[in-house]
Protein backbone atom coordinates (compact mmCIF):
# COMPACT_ATOMS: atom_id res chain seq x y z
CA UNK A 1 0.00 0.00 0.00
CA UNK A 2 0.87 3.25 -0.46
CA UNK A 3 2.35 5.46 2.25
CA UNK A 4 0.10 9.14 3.25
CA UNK A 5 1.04 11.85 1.21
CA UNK A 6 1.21 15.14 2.81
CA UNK A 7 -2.21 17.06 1.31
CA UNK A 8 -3.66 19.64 2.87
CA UNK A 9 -8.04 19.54 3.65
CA UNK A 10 -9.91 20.13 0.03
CA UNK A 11 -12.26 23.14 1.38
CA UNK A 12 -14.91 22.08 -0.89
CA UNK A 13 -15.00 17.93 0.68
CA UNK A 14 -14.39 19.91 4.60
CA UNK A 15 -16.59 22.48 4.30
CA UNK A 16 -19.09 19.64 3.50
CA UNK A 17 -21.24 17.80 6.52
CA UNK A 18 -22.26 14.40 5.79
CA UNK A 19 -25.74 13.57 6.21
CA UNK A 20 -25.37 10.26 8.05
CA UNK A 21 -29.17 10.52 8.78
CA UNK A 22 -30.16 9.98 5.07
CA UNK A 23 -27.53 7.76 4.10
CA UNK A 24 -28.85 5.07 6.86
CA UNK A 25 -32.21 5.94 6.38
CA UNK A 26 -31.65 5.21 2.59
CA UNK A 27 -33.16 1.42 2.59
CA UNK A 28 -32.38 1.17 -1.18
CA UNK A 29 -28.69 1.81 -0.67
CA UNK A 30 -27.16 -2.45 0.15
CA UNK A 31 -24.25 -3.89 0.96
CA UNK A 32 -21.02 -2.62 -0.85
CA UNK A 33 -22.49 0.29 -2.33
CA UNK A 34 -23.75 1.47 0.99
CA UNK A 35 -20.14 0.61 2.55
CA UNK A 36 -19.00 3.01 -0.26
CA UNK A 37 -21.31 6.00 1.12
CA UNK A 38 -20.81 5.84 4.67
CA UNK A 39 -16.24 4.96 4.34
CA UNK A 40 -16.68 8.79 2.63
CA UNK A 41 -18.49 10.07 5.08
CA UNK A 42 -16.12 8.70 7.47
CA UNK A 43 -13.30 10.27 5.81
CA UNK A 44 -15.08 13.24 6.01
CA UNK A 45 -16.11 13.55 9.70
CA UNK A 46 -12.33 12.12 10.17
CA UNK A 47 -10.80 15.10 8.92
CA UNK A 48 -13.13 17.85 10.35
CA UNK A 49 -12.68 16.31 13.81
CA UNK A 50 -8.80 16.02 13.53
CA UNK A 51 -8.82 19.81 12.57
CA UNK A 52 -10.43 20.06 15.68
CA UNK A 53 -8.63 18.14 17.77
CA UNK A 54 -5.20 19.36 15.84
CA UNK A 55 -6.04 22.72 14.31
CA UNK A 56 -2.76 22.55 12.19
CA UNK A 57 -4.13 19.43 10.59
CA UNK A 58 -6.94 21.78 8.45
CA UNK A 59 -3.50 23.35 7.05
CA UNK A 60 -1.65 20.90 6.04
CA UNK A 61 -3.73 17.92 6.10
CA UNK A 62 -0.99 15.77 8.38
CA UNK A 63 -1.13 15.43 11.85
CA UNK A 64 1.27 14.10 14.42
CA UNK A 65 -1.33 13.94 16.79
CA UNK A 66 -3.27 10.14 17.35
CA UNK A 67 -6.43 10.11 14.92
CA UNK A 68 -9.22 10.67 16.44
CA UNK A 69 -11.87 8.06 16.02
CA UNK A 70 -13.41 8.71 12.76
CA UNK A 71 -10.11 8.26 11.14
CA UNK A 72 -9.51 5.07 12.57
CA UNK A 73 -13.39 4.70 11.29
CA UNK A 74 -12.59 5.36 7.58
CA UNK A 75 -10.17 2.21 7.40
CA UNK A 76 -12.23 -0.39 9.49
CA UNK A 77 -15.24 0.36 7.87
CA UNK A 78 -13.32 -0.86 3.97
CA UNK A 79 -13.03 -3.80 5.83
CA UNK A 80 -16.49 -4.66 6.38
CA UNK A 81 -17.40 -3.93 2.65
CA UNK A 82 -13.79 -5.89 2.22
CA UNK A 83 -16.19 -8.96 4.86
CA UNK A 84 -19.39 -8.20 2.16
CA UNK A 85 -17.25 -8.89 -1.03
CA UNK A 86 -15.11 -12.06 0.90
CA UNK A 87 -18.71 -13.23 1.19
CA UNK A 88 -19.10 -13.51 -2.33
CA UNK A 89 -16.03 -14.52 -3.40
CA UNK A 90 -16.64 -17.42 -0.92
CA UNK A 91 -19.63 -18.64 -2.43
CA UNK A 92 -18.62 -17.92 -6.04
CA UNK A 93 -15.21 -20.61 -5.02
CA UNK A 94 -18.17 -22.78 -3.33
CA UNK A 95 -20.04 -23.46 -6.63
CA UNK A 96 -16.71 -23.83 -8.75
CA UNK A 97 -15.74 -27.34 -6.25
CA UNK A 98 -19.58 -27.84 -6.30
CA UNK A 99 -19.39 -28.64 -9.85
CA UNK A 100 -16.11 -29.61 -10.52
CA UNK A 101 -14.86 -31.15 -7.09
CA UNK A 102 -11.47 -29.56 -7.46
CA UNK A 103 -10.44 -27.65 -4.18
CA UNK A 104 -7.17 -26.46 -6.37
CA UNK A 105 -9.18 -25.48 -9.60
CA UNK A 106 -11.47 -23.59 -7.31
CA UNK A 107 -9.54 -21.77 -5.76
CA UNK A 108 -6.91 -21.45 -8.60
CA UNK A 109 -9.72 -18.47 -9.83
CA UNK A 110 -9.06 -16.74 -6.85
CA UNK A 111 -6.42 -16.75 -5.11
CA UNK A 112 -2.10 -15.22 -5.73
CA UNK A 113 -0.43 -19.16 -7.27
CA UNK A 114 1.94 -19.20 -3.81
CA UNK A 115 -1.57 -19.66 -1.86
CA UNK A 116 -3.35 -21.65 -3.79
CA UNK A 117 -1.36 -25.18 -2.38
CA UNK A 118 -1.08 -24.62 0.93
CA UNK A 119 -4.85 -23.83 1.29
CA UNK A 120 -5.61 -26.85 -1.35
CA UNK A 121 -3.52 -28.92 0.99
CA UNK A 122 -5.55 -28.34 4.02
CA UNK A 123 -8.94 -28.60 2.16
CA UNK A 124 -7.63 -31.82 0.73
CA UNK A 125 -6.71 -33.54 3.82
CA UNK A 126 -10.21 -33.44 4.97
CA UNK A 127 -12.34 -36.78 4.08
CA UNK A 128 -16.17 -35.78 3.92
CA UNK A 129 -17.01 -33.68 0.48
CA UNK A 130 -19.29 -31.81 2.59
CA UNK A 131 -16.01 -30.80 4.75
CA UNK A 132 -14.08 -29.59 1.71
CA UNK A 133 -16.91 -27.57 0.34
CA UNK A 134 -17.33 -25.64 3.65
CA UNK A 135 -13.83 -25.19 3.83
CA UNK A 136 -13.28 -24.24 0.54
CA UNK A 137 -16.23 -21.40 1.28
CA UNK A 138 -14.17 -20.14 4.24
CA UNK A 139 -10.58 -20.38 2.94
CA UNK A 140 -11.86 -18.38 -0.08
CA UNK A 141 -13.62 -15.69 2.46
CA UNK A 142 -10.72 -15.54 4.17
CA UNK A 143 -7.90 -15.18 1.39
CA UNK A 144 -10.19 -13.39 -0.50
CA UNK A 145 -6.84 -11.16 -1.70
CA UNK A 146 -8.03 -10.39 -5.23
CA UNK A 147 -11.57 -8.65 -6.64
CA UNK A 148 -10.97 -7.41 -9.73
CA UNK A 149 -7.11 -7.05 -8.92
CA UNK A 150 -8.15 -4.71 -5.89
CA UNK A 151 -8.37 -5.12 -2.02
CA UNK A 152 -6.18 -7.43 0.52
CA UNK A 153 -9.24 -9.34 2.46
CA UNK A 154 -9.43 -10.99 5.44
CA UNK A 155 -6.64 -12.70 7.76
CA UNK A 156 -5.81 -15.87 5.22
CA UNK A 157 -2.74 -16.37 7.37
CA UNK A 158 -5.18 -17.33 10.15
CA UNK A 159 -6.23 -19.97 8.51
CA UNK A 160 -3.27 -22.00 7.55
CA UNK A 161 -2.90 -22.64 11.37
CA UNK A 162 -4.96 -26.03 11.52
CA UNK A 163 -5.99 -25.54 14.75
CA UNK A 164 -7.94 -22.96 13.46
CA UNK A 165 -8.78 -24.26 10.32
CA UNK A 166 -9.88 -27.29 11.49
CA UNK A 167 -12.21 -25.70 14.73
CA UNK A 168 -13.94 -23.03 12.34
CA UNK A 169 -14.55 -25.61 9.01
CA UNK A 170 -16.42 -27.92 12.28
CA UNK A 171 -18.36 -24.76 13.10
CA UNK A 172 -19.41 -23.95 9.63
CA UNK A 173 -20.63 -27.73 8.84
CA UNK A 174 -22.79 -27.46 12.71
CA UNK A 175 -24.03 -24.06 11.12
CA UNK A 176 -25.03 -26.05 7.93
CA UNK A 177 -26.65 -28.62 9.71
CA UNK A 178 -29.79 -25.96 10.37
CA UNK A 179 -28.87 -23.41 7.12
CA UNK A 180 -31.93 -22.74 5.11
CA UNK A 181 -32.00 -24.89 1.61
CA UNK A 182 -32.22 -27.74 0.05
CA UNK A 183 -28.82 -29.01 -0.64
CA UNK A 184 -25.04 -27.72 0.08
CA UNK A 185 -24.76 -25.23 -2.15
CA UNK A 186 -27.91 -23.48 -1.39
CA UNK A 187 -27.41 -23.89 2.97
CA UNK A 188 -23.77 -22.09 1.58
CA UNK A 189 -25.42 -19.34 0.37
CA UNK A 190 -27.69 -19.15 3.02
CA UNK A 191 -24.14 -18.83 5.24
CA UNK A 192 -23.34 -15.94 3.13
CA UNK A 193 -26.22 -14.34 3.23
CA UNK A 194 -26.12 -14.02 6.69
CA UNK A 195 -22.33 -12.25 6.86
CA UNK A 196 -23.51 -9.98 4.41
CA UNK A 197 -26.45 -8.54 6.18
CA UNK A 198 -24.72 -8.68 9.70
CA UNK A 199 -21.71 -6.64 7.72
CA UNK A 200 -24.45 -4.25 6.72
CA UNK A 201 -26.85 -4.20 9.80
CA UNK A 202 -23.46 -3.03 11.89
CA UNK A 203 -22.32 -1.05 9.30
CA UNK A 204 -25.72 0.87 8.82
CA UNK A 205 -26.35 0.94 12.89
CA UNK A 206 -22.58 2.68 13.90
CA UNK A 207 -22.97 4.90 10.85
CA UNK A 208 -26.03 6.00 12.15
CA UNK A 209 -25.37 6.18 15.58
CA UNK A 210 -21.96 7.57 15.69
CA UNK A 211 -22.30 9.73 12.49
CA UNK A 212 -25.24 10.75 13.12
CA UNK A 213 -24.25 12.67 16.19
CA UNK A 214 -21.42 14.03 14.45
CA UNK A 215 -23.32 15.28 11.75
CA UNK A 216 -25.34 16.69 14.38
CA UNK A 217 -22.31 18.36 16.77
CA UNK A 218 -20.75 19.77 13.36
CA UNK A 219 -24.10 21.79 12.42
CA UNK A 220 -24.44 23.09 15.86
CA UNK A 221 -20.53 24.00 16.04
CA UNK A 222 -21.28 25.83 13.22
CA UNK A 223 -23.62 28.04 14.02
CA UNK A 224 -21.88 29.18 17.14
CA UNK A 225 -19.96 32.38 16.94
CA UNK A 226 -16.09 33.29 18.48
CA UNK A 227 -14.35 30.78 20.25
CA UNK A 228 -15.56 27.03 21.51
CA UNK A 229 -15.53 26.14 24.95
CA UNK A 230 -15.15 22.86 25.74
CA UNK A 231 -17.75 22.30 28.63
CA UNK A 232 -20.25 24.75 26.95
CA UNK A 233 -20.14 22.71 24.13
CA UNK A 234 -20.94 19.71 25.67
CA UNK A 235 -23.92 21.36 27.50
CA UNK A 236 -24.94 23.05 24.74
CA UNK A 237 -25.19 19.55 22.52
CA UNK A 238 -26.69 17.83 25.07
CA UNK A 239 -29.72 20.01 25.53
CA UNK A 240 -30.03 20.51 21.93
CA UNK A 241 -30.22 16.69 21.35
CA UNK A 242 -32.02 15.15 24.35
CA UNK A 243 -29.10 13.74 26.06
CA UNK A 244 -27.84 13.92 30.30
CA UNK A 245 -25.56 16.45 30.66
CA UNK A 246 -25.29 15.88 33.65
CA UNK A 247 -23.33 12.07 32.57
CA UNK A 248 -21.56 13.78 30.07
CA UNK A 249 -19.89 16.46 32.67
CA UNK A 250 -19.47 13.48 34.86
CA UNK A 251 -17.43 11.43 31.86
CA UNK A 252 -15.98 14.56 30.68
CA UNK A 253 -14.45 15.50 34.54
CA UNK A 254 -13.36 11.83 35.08
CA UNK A 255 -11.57 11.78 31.80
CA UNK A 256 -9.79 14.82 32.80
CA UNK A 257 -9.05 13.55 36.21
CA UNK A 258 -7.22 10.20 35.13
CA UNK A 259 -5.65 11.60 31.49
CA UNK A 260 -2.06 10.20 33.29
CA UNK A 261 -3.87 6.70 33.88
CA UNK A 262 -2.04 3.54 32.03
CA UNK A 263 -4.54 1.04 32.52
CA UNK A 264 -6.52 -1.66 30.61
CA UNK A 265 -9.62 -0.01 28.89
CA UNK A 266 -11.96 -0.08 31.64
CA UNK A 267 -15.99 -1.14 31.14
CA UNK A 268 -17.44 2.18 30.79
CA UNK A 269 -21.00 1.10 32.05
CA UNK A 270 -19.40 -0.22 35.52
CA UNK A 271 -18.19 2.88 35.69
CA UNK A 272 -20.84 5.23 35.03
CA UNK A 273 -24.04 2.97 36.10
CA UNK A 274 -26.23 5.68 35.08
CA UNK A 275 -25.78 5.35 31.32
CA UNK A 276 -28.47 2.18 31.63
CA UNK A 277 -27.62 1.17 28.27
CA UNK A 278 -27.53 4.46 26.75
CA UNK A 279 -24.09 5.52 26.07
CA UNK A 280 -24.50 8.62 23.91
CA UNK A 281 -23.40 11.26 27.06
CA UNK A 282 -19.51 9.43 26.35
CA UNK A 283 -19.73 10.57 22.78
CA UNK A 284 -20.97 13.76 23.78
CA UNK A 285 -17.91 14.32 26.09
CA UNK A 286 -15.41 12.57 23.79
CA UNK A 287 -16.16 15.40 21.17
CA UNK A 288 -15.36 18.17 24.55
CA UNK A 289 -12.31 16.22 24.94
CA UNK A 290 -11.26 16.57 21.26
CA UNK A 291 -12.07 20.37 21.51
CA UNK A 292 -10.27 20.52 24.67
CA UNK A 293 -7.02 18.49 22.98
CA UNK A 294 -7.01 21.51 20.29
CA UNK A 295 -6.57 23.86 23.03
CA UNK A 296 -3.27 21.73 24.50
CA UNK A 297 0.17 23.36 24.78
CA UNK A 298 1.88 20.37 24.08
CA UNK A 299 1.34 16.70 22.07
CA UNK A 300 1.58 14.59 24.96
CA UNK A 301 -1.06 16.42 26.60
CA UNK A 302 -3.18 16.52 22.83
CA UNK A 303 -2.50 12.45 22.65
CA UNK A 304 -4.05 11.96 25.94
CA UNK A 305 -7.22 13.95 25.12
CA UNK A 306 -7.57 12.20 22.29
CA UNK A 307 -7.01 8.55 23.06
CA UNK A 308 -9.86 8.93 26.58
CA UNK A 309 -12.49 10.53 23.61
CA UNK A 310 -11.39 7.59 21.55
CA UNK A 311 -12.48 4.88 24.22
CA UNK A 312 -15.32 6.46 24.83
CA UNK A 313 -16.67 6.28 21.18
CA UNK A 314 -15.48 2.85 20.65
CA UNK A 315 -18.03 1.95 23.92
CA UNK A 316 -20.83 3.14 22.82
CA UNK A 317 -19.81 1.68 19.04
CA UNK A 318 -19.23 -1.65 20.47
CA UNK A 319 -21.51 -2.22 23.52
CA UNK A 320 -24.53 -0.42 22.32
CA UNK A 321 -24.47 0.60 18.75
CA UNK A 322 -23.50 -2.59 16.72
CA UNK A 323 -24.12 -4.88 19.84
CA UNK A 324 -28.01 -5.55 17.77
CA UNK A 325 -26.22 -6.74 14.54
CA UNK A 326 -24.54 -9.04 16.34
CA UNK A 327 -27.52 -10.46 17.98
CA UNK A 328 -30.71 -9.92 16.96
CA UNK A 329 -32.86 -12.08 19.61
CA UNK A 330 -33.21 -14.62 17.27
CA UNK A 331 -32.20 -16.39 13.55
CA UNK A 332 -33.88 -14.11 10.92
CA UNK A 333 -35.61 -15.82 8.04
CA UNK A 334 -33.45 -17.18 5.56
CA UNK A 335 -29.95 -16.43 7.93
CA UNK A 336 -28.32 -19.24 9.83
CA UNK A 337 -27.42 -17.94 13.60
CA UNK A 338 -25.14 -14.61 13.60
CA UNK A 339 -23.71 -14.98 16.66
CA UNK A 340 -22.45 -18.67 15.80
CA UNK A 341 -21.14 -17.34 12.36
CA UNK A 342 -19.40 -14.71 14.06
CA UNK A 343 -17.86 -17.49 15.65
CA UNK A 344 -16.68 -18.74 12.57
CA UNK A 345 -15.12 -15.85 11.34
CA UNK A 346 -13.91 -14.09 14.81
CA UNK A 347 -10.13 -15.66 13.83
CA UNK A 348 -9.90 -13.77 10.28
CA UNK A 349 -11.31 -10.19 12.00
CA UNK A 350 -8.13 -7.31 10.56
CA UNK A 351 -7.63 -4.08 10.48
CA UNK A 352 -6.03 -3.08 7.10
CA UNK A 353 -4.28 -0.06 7.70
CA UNK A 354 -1.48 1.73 5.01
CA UNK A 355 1.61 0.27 7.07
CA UNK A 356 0.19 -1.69 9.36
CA UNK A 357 -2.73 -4.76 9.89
CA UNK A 358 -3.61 -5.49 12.97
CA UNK A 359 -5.12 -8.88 13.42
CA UNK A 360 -7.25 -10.63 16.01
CA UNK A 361 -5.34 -13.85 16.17
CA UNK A 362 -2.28 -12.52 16.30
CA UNK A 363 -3.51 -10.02 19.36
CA UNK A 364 -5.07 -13.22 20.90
CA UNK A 365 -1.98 -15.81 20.71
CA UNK A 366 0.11 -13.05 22.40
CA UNK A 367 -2.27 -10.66 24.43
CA UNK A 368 -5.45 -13.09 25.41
CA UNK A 369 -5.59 -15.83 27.71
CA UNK A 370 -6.85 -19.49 27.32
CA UNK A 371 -10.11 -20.77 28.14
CA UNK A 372 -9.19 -24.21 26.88
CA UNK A 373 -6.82 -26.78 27.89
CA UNK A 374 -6.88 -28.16 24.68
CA UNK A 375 -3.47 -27.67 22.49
CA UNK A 376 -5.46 -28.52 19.42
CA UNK A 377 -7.59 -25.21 19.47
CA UNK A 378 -5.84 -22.27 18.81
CA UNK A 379 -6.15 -19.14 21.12
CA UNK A 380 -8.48 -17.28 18.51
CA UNK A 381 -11.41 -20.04 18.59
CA UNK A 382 -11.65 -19.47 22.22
CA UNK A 383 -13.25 -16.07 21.70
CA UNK A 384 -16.51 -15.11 19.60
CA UNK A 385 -16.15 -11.35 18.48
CA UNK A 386 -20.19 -11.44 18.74
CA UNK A 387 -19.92 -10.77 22.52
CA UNK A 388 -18.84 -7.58 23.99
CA UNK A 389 -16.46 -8.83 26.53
CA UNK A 390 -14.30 -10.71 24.26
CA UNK A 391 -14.07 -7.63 21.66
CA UNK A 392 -13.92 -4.71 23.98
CA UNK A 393 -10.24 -5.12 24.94
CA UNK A 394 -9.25 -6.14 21.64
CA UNK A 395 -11.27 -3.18 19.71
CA UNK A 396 -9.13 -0.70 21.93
CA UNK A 397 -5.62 -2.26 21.22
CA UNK A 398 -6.62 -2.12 17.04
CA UNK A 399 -5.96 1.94 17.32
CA UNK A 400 -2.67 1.20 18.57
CA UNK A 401 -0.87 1.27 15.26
CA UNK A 402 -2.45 4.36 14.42
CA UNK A 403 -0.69 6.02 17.69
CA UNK A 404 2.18 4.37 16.66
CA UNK A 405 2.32 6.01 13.19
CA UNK A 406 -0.75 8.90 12.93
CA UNK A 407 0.97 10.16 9.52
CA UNK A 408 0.07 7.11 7.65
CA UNK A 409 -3.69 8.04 8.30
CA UNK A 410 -4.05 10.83 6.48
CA UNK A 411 -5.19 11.53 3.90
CA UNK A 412 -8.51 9.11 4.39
CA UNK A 413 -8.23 5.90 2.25
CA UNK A 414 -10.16 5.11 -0.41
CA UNK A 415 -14.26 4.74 0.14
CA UNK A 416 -14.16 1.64 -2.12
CA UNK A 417 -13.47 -1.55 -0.17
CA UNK A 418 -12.74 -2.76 -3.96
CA UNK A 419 -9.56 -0.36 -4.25
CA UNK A 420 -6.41 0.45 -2.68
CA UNK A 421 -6.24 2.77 0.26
């Protein structure tokens, strides 16, 4: 990938607030080209809330502050378009073995020549057909490193750990066992079906959420006159909106009171019972703290600001926001179970960045501990990124590259998951 370039904000795409409202509201807008609409508008928000937090950034269109969450937003979102496409591809490498009963053939369409053995190999070594057509779904999902010569994919390398392999191509064949249709192929597609709408139901939901009150802060910014105050800010928005500023303050205060903390991302709810499930008074102080980090004499002090407003976005993103796409209280007609397919998938779940990619089973072999005794099952089966608990501290640690190398965020990638950054 490409490295940032050093461009400064195009007035016309700043001066621009996205309507997140309409885009989610927008039921005719699916899948990928949906993913399209809301990565810009994530690119967007990205840079008029880094110009915030880093008022140099609107001049030069670098930063070497952290990114503030709608960056970071801009990249993971290509990935779930990146999860909508692997989808396809899967299926599409399902109904080549389907009719042919090659594995190599299969994937042969699909896949760089050094990968295609290895990941043949595996598929091979299993004995029931039904096994290597499952398989061959997944390891296509999962190495799905060229659309139309475009986008890296999912975590492939996951995959060629057998312990892994072997755990999720089980899961995927006790999924089939109760996938709608009448034969392999068609209980496949009902498999893919399913990670497509999940991909968009989360995608649609934090857009929604998240840049919806964005959209919202940005119009009321604008309209105030001379300079912003943090705290009046955050009072301001929350009356305008609906939401307790009287949490916010508290979140706001408590964030200023442990900015020299170097802890484990703490469970925001514990902390702050009075949110009941409503979260939206963190992202109303989060945006204080980035206005209070563009008023900071020095980048230590701007980094701190900005990593505390980080967390508390990525709580009410993860606990609240996408927490219903995840599991909707029950199997929706014509899906197989979300939360067991997430299951399936948790070990490929990466964050392609321009110099970096995090991934979950990396993070989990090192960082996570076991909940099994059994060496057969890698670290990254033991965890189901469907459940809060088991994403929460591993959501948090994904923004660490970016603190480790802010530059390479900017300018925002591309908005199609189908392209290079």
């Amino acid at each position: 990938m490409a490295g940032a370039a050093n461009h400064p904000i195009d007035p016309v795409i700043a001066a621009d607030i996205p309507d997140a409202h309409a885009t989610v509201a927008d039921l005719s807008l699916r899948y990928v080209d949906l993913n399209r609409q809301i990565n810009h508008g994530y690119g967007v928000f990205g840079q008029r809330f880094q110009a915030i937090a880093d008022p140099s950034f609107a001049a030069t269109g670098v930063s070497n502050a952290y990114p503030v969450w709608f960056a970071f937003a801009a990249f993971a979102s290509r990935g779930i378009g990146q999860a909508e496409l692997g989808a396809e591809i899967g299926l599409d490498a399902a109904r080549a073995y389907y009719q042919s009963g090659d594995q190599h053939a299969a994937l042969a369409k699909l896949l760089p020549p050094p990968l295609v053995q290895p990941a043949a190999a595996l598929i091979a070594a299993l004995l029931d057909k039904q096994a290597r057509l499952a398989a061959t779904f997944l390891v296509a999902f999962a190495s799905a490193s060229q659309h139309l010569g475009a986008f890296q994919g999912l975590a492939y390398s996951a995959m060629l750990d057998p312990r892994t392999f072997n755990i999720s191509v089980e899961r995927l064949l006790s999924l089939l066992l109760h996938a709608p249709g009448s034969n392999p192929l068609e209980q496949l597609a009902s498999v893919a079906l399913t990670l497509r709408n999940t991909m968009e139901d989360g995608n649609r939901r934090i857009f929604g959420d998240i840049g919806g009150m964005a959209q919202d802060y940005l119009r009321l910014r604008a309209s105030q006159s001379g300079a912003v105050a943090p705290e009046l800010m955050l009072q301001r928005f929350s009356q305008s909106n609906g939401y307790r500023a009287d949490l916010a303050q508290a979140a706001f205060d408590f964030a200023m009171q442990h900015l020299q903390d170097v802890a484990p991302p703490l469970n925001f709810g514990e902390v702050f019972p009075g949110l009941a499930g409503d979260a939206r008074p963190l992202v109303v102080a989060a945006f204080a703290l980035y206005e209070q980090a563009g008023q900071a004499a020095d980048l230590a002090a701007r980094n701190r600001y900005i990593a505390l407003a980080n967390n508390f976005v990525i709580y009410r993103e993860q606990h609240e926001a996408v927490q219903p796409a995840f599991t909707p209280g029950g199997t929706l007609p014509g899906e197989v179970d979300r939360l067991k397919l997430l299951a399936v998938i948790t070990p490929t779940i990466q964050v392609v960045l321009r110099r970096e990619t995090w991934m979950f089973w990396k993070y989990a072999e090192i960082h996570l501990p076991a909940r099994e005794l059994n060496p057969l099952h890698s670290r990254a089966t033991q965890y189901n990124w469907g459940v809060f608990a088991d994403r929460w501290t591993p959501v948090v640690a994904s923004f660490d590259p970016c603190y480790r190398d802010p530059h390479a965020m900017w300018p925002p990638p591309n908005p199609d998951p189908n392209q290079g950054t």
